[in-house]
N, C-alpha and C. Protein backbone atom coordinates (compact mmCIF):
# COMPACT_ATOMS: atom_id res chain seq x y z
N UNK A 1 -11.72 -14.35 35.53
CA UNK A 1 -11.57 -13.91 34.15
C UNK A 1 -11.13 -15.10 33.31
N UNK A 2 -11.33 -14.95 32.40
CA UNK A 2 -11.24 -15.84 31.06
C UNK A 2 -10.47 -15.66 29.78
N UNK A 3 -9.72 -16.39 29.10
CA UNK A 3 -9.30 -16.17 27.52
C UNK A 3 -10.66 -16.68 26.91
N UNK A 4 -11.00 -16.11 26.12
CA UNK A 4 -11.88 -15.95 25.09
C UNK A 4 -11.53 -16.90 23.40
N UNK A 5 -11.62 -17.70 22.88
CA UNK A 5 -11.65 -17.72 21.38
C UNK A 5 -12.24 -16.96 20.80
N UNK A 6 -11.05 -16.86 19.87
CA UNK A 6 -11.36 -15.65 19.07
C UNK A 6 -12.39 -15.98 17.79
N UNK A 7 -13.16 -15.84 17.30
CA UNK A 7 -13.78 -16.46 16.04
C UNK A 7 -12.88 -15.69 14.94
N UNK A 8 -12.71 -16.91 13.75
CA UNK A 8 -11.98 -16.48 13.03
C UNK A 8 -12.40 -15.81 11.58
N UNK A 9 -12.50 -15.35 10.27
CA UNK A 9 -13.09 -15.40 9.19
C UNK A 9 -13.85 -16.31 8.50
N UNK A 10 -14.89 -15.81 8.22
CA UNK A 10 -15.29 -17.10 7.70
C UNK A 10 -16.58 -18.02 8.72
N UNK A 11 -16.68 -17.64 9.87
CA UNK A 11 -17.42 -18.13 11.24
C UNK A 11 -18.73 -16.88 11.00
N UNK A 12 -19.65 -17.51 10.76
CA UNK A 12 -21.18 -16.61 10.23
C UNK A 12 -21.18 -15.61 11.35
N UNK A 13 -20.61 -15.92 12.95
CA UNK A 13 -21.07 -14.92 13.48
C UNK A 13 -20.09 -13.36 13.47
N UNK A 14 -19.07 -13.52 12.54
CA UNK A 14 -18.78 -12.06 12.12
C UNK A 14 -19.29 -11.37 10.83
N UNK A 15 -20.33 -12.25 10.71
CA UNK A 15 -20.74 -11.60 9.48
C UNK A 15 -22.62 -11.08 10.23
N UNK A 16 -22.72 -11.20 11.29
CA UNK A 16 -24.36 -10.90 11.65
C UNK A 16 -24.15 -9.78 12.36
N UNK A 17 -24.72 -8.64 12.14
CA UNK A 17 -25.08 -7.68 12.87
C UNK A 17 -25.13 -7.93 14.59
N UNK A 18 -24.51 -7.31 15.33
CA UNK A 18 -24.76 -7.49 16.77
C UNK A 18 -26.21 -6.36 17.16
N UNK A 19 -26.97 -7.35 18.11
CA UNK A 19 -27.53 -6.75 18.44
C UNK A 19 -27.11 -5.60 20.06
N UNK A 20 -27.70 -4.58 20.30
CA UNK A 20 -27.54 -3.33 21.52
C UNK A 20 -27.89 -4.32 22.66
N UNK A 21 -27.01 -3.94 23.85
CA UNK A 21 -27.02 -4.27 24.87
C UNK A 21 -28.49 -3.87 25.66
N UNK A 22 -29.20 -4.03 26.90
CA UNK A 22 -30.48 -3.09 27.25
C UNK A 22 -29.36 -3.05 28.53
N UNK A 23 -30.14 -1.75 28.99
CA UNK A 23 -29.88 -1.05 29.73
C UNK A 23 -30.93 -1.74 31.10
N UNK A 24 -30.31 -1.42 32.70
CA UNK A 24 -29.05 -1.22 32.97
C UNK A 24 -28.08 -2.41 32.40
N UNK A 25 -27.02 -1.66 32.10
CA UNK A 25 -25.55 -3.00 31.44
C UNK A 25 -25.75 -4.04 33.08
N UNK A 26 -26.06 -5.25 32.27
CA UNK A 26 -26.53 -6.63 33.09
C UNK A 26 -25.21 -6.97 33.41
N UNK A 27 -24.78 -7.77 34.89
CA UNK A 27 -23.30 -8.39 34.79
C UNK A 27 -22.70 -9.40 34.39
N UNK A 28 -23.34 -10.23 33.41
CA UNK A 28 -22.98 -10.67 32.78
C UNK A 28 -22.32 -9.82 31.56
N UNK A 29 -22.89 -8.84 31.04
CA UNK A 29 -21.98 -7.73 30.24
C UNK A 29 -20.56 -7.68 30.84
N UNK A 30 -20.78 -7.16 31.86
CA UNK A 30 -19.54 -6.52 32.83
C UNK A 30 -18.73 -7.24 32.67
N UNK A 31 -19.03 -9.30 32.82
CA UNK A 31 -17.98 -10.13 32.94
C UNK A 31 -17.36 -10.20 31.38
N UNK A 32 -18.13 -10.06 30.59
CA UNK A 32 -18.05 -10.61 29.23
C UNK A 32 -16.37 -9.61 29.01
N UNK A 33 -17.07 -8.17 29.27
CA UNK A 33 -16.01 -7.37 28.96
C UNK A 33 -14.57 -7.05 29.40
N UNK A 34 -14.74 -7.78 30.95
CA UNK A 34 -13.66 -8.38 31.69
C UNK A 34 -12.60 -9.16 30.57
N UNK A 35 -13.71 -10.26 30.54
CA UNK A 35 -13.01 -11.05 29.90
C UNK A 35 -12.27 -11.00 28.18
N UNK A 36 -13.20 -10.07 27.52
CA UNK A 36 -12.74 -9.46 26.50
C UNK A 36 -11.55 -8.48 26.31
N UNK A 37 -11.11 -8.11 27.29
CA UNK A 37 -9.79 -7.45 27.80
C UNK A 37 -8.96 -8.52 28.05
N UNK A 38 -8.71 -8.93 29.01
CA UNK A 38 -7.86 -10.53 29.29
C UNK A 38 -7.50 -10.82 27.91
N UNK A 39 -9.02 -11.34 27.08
CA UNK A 39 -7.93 -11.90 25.36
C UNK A 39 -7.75 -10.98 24.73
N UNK A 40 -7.76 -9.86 24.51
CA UNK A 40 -6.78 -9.09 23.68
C UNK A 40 -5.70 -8.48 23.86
N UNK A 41 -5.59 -8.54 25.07
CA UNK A 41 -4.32 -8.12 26.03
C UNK A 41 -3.18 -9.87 25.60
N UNK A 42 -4.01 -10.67 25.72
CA UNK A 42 -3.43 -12.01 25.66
C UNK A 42 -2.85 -12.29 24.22
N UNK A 43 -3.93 -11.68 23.28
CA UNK A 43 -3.76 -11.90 22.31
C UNK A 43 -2.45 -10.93 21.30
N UNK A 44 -2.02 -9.81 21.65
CA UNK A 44 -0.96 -8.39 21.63
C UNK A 44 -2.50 -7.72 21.43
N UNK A 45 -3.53 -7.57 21.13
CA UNK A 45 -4.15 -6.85 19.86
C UNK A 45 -4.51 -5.42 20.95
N UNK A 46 -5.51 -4.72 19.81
CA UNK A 46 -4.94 -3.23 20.03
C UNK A 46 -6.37 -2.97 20.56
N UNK A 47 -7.47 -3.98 19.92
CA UNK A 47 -9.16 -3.81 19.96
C UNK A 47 -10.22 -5.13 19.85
N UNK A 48 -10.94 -5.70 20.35
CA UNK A 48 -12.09 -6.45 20.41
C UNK A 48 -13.24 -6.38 19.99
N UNK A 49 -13.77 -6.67 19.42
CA UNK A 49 -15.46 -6.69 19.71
C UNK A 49 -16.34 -7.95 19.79
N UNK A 50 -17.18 -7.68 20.85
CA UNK A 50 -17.89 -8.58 21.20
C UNK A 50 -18.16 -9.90 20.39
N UNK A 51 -18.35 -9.95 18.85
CA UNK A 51 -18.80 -10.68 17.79
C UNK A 51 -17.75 -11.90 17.54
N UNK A 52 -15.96 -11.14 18.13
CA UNK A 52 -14.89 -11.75 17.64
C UNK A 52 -14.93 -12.96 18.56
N UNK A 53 -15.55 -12.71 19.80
CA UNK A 53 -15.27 -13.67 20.85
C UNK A 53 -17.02 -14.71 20.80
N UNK A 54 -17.72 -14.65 19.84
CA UNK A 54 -18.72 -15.94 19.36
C UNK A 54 -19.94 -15.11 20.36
N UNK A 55 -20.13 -13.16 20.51
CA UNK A 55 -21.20 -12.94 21.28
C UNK A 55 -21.92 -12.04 20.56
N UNK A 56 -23.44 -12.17 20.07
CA UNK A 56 -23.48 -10.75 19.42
C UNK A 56 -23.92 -9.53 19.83
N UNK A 57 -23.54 -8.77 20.73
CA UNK A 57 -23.73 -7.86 21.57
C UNK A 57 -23.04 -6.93 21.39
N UNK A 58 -23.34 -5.38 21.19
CA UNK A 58 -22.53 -4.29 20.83
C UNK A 58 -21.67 -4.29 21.96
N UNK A 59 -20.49 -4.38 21.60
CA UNK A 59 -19.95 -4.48 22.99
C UNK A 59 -18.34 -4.26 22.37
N UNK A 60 -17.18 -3.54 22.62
CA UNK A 60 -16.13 -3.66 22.17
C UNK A 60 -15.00 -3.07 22.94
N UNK A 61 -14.08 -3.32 23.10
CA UNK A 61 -12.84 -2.72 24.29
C UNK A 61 -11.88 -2.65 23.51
N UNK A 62 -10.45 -1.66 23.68
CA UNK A 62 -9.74 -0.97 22.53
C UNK A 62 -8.83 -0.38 23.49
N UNK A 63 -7.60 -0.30 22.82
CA UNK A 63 -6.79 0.80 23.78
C UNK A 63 -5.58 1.17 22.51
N UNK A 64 -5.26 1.93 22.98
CA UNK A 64 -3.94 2.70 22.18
C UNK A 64 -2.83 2.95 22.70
N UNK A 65 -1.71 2.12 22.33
CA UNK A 65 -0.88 2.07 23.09
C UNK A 65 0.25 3.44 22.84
N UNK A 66 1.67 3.53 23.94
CA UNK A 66 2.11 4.89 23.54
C UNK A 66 2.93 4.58 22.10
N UNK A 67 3.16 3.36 21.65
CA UNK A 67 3.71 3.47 20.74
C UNK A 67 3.58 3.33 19.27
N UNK A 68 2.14 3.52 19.22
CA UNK A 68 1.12 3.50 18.13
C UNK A 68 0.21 4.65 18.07
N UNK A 69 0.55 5.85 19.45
CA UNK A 69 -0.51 6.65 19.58
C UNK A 69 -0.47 8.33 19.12
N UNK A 70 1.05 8.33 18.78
CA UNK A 70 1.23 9.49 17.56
C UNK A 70 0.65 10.80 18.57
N UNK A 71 1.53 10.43 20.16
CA UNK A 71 0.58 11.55 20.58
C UNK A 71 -0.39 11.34 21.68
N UNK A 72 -1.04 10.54 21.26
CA UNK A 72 -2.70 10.27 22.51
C UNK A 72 -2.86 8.88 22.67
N UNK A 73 -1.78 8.22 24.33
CA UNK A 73 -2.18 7.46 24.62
C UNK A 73 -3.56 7.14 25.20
N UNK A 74 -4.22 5.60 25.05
CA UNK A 74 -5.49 5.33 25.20
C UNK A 74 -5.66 4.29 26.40
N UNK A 75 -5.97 4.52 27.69
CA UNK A 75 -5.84 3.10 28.42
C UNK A 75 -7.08 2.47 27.72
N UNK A 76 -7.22 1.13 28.09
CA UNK A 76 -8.47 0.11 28.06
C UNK A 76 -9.53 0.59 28.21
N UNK A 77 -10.24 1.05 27.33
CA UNK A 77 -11.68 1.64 27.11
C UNK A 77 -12.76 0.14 26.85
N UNK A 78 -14.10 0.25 27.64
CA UNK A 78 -14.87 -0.39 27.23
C UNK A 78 -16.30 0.65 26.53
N UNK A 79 -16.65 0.11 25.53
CA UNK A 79 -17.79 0.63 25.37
C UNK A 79 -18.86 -0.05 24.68
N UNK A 80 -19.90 0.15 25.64
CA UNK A 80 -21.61 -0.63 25.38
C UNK A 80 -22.46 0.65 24.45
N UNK A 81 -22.58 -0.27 23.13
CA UNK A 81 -23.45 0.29 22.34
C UNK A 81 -23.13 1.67 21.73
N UNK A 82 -21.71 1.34 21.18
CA UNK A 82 -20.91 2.55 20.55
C UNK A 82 -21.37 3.03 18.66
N UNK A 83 -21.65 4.21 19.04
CA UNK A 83 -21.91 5.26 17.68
C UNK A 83 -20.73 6.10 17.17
N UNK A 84 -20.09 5.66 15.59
CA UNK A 84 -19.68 6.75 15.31
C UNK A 84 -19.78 8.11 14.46
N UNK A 85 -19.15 9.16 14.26
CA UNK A 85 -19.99 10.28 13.67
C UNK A 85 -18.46 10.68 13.37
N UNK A 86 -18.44 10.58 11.69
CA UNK A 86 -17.19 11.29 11.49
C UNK A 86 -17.67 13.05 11.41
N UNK A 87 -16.47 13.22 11.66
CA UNK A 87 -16.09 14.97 11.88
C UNK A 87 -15.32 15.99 11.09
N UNK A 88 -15.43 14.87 9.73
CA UNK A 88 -14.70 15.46 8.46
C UNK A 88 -14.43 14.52 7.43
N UNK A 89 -14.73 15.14 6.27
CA UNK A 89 -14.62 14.25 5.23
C UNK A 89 -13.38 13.86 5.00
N UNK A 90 -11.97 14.34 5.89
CA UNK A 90 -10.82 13.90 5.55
C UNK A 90 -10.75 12.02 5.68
N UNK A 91 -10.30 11.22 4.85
CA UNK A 91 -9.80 9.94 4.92
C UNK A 91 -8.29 9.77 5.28
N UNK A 92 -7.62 8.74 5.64
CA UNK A 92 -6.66 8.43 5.81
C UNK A 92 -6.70 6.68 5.06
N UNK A 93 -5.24 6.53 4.52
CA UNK A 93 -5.20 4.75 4.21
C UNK A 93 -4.19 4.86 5.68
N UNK A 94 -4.47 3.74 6.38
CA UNK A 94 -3.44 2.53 6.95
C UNK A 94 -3.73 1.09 7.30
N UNK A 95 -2.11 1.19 7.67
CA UNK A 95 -2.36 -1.00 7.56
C UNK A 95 -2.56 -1.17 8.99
N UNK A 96 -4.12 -2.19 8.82
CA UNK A 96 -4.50 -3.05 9.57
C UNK A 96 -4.66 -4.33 9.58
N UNK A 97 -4.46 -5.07 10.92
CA UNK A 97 -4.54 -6.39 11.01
C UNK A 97 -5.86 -6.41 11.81
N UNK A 98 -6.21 -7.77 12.37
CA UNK A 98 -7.39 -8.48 12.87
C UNK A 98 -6.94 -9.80 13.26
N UNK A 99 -7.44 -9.81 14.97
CA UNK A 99 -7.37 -10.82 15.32
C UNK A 99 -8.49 -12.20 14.77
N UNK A 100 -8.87 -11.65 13.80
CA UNK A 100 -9.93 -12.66 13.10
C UNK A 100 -9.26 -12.91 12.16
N UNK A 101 -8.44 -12.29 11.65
CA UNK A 101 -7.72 -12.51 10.31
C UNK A 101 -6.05 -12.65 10.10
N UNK A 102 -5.61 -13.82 11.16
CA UNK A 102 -4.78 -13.83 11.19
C UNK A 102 -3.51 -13.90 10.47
N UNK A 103 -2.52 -13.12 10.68
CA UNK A 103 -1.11 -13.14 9.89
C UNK A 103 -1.77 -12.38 8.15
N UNK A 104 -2.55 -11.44 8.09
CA UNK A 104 -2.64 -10.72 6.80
C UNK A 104 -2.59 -9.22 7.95
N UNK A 105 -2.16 -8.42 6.90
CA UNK A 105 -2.78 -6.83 6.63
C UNK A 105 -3.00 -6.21 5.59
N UNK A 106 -3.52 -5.08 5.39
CA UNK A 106 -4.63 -4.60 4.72
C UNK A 106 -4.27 -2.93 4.49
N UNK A 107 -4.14 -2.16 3.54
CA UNK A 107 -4.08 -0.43 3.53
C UNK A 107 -5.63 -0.45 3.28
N UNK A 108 -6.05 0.39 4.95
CA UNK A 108 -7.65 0.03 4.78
C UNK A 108 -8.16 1.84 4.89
N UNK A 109 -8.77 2.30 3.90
CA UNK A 109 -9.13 3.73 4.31
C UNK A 109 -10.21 4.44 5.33
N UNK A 110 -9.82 4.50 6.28
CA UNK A 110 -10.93 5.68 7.29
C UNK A 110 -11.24 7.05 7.32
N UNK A 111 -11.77 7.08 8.52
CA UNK A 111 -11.50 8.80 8.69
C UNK A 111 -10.85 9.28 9.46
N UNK A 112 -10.65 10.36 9.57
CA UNK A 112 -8.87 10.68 10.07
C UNK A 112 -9.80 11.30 11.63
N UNK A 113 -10.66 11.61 11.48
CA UNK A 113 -11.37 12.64 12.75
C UNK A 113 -13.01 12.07 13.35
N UNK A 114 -13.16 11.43 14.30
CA UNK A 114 -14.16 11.18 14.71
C UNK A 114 -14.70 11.75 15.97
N UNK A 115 -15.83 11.21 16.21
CA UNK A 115 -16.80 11.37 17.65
C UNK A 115 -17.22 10.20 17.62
N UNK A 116 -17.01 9.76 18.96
CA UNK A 116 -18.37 8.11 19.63
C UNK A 116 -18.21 8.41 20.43
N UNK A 117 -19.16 8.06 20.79
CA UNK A 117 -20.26 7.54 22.01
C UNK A 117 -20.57 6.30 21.63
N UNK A 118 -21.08 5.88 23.45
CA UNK A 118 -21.45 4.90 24.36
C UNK A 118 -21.26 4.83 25.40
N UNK A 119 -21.58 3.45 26.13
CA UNK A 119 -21.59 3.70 27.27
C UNK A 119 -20.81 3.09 28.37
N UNK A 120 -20.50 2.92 29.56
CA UNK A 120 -19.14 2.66 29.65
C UNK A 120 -19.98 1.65 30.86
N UNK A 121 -19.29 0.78 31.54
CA UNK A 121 -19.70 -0.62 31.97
C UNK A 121 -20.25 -0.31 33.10
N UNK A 122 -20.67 0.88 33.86
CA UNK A 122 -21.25 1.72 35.15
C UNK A 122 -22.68 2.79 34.31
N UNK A 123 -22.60 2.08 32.94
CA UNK A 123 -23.90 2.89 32.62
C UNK A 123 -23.81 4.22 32.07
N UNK A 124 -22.39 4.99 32.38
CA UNK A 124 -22.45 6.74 32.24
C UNK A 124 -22.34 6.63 31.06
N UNK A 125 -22.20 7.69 30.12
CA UNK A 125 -21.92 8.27 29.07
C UNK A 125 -20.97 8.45 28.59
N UNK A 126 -20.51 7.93 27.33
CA UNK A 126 -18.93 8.07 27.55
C UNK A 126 -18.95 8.75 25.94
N UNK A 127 -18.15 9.96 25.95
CA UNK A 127 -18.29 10.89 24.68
C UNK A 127 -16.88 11.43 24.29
N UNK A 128 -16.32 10.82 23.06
CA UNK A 128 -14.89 11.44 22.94
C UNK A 128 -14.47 11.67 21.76
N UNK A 129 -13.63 12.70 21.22
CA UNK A 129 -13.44 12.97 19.68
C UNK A 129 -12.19 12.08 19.81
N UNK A 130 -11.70 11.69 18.29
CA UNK A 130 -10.37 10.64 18.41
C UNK A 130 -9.71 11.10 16.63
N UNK A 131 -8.91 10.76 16.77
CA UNK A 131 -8.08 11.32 15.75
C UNK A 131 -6.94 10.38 15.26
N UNK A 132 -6.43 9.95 13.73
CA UNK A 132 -5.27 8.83 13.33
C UNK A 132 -5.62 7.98 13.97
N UNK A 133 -4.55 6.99 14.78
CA UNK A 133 -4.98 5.60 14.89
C UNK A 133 -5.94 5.06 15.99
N UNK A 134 -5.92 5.92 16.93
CA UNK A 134 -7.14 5.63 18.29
C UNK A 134 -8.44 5.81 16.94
N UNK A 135 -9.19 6.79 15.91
CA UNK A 135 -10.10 7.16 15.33
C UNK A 135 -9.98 5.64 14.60
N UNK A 136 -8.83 5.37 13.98
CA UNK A 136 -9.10 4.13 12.92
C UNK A 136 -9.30 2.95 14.22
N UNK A 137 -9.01 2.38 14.91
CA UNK A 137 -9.16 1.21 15.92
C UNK A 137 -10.52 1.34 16.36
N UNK A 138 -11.33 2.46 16.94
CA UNK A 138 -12.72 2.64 16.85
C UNK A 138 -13.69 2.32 16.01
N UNK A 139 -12.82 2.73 14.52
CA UNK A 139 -14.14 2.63 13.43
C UNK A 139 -13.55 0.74 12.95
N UNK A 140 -12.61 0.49 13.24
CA UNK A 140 -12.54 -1.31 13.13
C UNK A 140 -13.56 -1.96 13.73
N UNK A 141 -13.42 -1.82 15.09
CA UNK A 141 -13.99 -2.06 16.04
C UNK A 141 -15.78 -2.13 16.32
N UNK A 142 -16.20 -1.04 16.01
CA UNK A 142 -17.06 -0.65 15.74
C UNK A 142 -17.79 -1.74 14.08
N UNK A 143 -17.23 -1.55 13.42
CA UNK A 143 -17.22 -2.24 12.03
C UNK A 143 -17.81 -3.36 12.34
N UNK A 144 -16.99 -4.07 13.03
CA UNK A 144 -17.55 -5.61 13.65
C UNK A 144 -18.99 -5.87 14.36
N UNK A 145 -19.47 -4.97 14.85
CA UNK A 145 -20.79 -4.85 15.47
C UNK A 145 -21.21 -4.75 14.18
N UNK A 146 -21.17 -4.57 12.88
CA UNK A 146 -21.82 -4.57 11.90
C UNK A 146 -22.28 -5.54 10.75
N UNK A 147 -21.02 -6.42 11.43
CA UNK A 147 -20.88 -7.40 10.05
C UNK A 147 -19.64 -6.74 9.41
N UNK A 148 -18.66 -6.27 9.40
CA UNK A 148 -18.03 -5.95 8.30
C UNK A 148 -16.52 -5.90 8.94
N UNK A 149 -16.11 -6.47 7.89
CA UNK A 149 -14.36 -6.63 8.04
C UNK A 149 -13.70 -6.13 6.98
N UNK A 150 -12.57 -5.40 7.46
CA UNK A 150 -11.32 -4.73 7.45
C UNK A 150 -11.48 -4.80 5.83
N UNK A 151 -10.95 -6.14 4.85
CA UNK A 151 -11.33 -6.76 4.07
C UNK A 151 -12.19 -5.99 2.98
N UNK A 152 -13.62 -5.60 3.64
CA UNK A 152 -14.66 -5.59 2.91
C UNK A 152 -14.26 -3.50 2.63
N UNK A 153 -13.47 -3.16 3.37
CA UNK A 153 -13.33 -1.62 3.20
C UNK A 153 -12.39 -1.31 2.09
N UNK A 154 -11.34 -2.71 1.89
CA UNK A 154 -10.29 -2.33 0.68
C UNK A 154 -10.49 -1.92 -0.26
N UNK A 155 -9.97 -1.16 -1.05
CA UNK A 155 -10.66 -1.12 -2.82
C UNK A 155 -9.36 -1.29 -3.55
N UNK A 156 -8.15 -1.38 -3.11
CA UNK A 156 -7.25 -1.78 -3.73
C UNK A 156 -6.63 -3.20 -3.22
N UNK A 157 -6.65 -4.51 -3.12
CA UNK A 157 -6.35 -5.46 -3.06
C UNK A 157 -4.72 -5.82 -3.08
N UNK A 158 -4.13 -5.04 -4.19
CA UNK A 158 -3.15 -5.37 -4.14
C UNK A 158 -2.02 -4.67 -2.99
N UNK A 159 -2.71 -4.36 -2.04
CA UNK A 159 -2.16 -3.49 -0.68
C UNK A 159 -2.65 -4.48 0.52
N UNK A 160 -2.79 -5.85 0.03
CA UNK A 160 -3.00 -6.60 1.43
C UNK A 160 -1.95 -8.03 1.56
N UNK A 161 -1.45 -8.17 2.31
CA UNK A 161 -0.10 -8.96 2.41
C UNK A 161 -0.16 -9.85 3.62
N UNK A 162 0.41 -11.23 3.71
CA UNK A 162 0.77 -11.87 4.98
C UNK A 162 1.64 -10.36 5.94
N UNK A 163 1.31 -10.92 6.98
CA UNK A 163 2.59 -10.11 7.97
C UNK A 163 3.71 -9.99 7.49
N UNK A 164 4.43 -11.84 7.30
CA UNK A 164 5.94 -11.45 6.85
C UNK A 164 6.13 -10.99 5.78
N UNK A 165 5.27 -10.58 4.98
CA UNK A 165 5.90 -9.93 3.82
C UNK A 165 5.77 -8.68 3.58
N UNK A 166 5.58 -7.95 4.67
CA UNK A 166 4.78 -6.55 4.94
C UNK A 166 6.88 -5.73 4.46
N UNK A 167 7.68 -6.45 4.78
CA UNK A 167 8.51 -5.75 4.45
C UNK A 167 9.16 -5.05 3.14
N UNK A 168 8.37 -5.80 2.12
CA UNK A 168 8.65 -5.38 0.78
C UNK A 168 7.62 -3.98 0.91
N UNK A 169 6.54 -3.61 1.41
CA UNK A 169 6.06 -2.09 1.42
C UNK A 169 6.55 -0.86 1.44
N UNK A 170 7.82 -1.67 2.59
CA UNK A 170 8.40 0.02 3.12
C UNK A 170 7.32 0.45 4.18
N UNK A 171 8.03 1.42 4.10
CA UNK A 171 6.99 2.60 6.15
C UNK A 171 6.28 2.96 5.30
N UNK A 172 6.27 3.74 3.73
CA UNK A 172 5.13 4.93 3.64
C UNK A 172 4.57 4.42 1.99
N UNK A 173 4.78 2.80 2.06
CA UNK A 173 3.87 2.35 0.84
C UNK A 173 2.18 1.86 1.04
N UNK A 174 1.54 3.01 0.76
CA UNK A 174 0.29 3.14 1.28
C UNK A 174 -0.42 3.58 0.03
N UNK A 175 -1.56 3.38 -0.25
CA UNK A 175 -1.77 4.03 -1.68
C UNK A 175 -2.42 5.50 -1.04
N UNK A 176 -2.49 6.50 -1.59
CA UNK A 176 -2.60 7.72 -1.79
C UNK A 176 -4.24 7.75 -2.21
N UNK A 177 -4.82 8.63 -1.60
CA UNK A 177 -6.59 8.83 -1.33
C UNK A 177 -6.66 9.85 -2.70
N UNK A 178 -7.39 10.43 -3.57
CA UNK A 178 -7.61 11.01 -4.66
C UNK A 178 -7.99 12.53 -3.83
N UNK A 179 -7.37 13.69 -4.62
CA UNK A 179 -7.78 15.12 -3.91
C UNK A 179 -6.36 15.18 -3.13
C-alpha cells in the first residue's frame, strides 16, 4: 500500500469529469482503492475520490466516524461507479472541508436524505439510503467524480473561513435554507 498525493485546487484534474470504471473491477482498481484508504486515513479525512489522488476513475472511499455520525457509524466503504438519488427535497447547510482545499471551510448546502449505489471492489452491488453527515460526505465525494468542488455549491461566500478562524461562527452559525 501507498500514500497517495493529494491533488490540490486549482490542478485541471479536479476539474475533469472522471470517467466509470468497466467491469469486472480490474486489480489495479482494487490496489488504487487500497491505497486511497491508507491516504485518507493518513490524511484525518472523512472521504476520497479517485480524481483527488491525480486518477480519473469513478472511484471514491468514505467512512463516518462515531463522532461525526449523529447516530450511524460508517466503516470504510469503497465504491466503483457511485449514483446518487436524493429522497427528498429537504436541504441541509453544513461546514465542510477538503483535502484539496486545504485549511478553509465552507456552509455548503445538501440533501439531508439520500440513496447510492455502486459497486463495491468484489463487483456486488452495493445499495444504501444515508442521512445528515454520512448523506453530505457521499454527495462531496461523489461531486468530485464530477468536476465540482465544495466551493462551487456555496451561494453565500461569506460562510467560508480558514480553519482557525472557524471559531468566530460558533456551533450553530450556519445560514438558514429559505421555507
Amino acid at each position: 500500500m501507498a500514500i497517495l498525493k493529494i491533488a490540490r485546487m486549482g490542478h485541471p484534474v479536479l476539474r475533469r469529469p472522471a470517467v466509470p470504471v468497466e467491469e469486472p473491477i480490474p486489480a489495479v482498481v482494487r490496489q488504487l482503492a487500497q491505497d486511497m484508504i491508507e491516504t485518507m486515513v493518513d490524511s484525518s479525512g472523512v472521504g476520497l475520490a479517485a480524481p483527488q489522488v491525480h486518477v480519473g476513475w469513478r472511484v471514491i472511499v468514505f467512512r463516518v466516524p462515531a463522532e461525526r455520525a449523529g447516530g450511524e457509524t460508517v466503516d470504510v466503504q469503497v465504491l466503483v461507479n457511485p449514483v446518487v438519488e436524493p429522497l427528498s427535497e429537504e436541504m441541509q447547510f453544513g461546514w465542510e472541508g477538503c483535502l484539496s482545499i486545504p485549511g478553509l471551510r465552507g456552509a455548503v448546502p445538501r440533501y439531508n436524505h439520500i440513496r447510492y449505489r455502486g459497486l463495491a471492489l468484489d463487483g456486488s452491488v452495493v445499495e444504501r439510503e444515508a442521512r445528515g453527515f454520512h448523506a453530505r460526505v457521499v454527495q462531496h465525494e461523489c461531486d468530485h467524480l464530477d468536476g465540482v468542488l465544495y466551493l462551487d455549491r456555496m451561494n453565500d461566500l461569506r460562510f467560508l473561513s480558514f480553519t482557525e478562524e472557524m471559531k468566530y461562527f460558533g456551533t450553530e452559525s450556519v445560514p438558514k435554507l429559505p421555507g
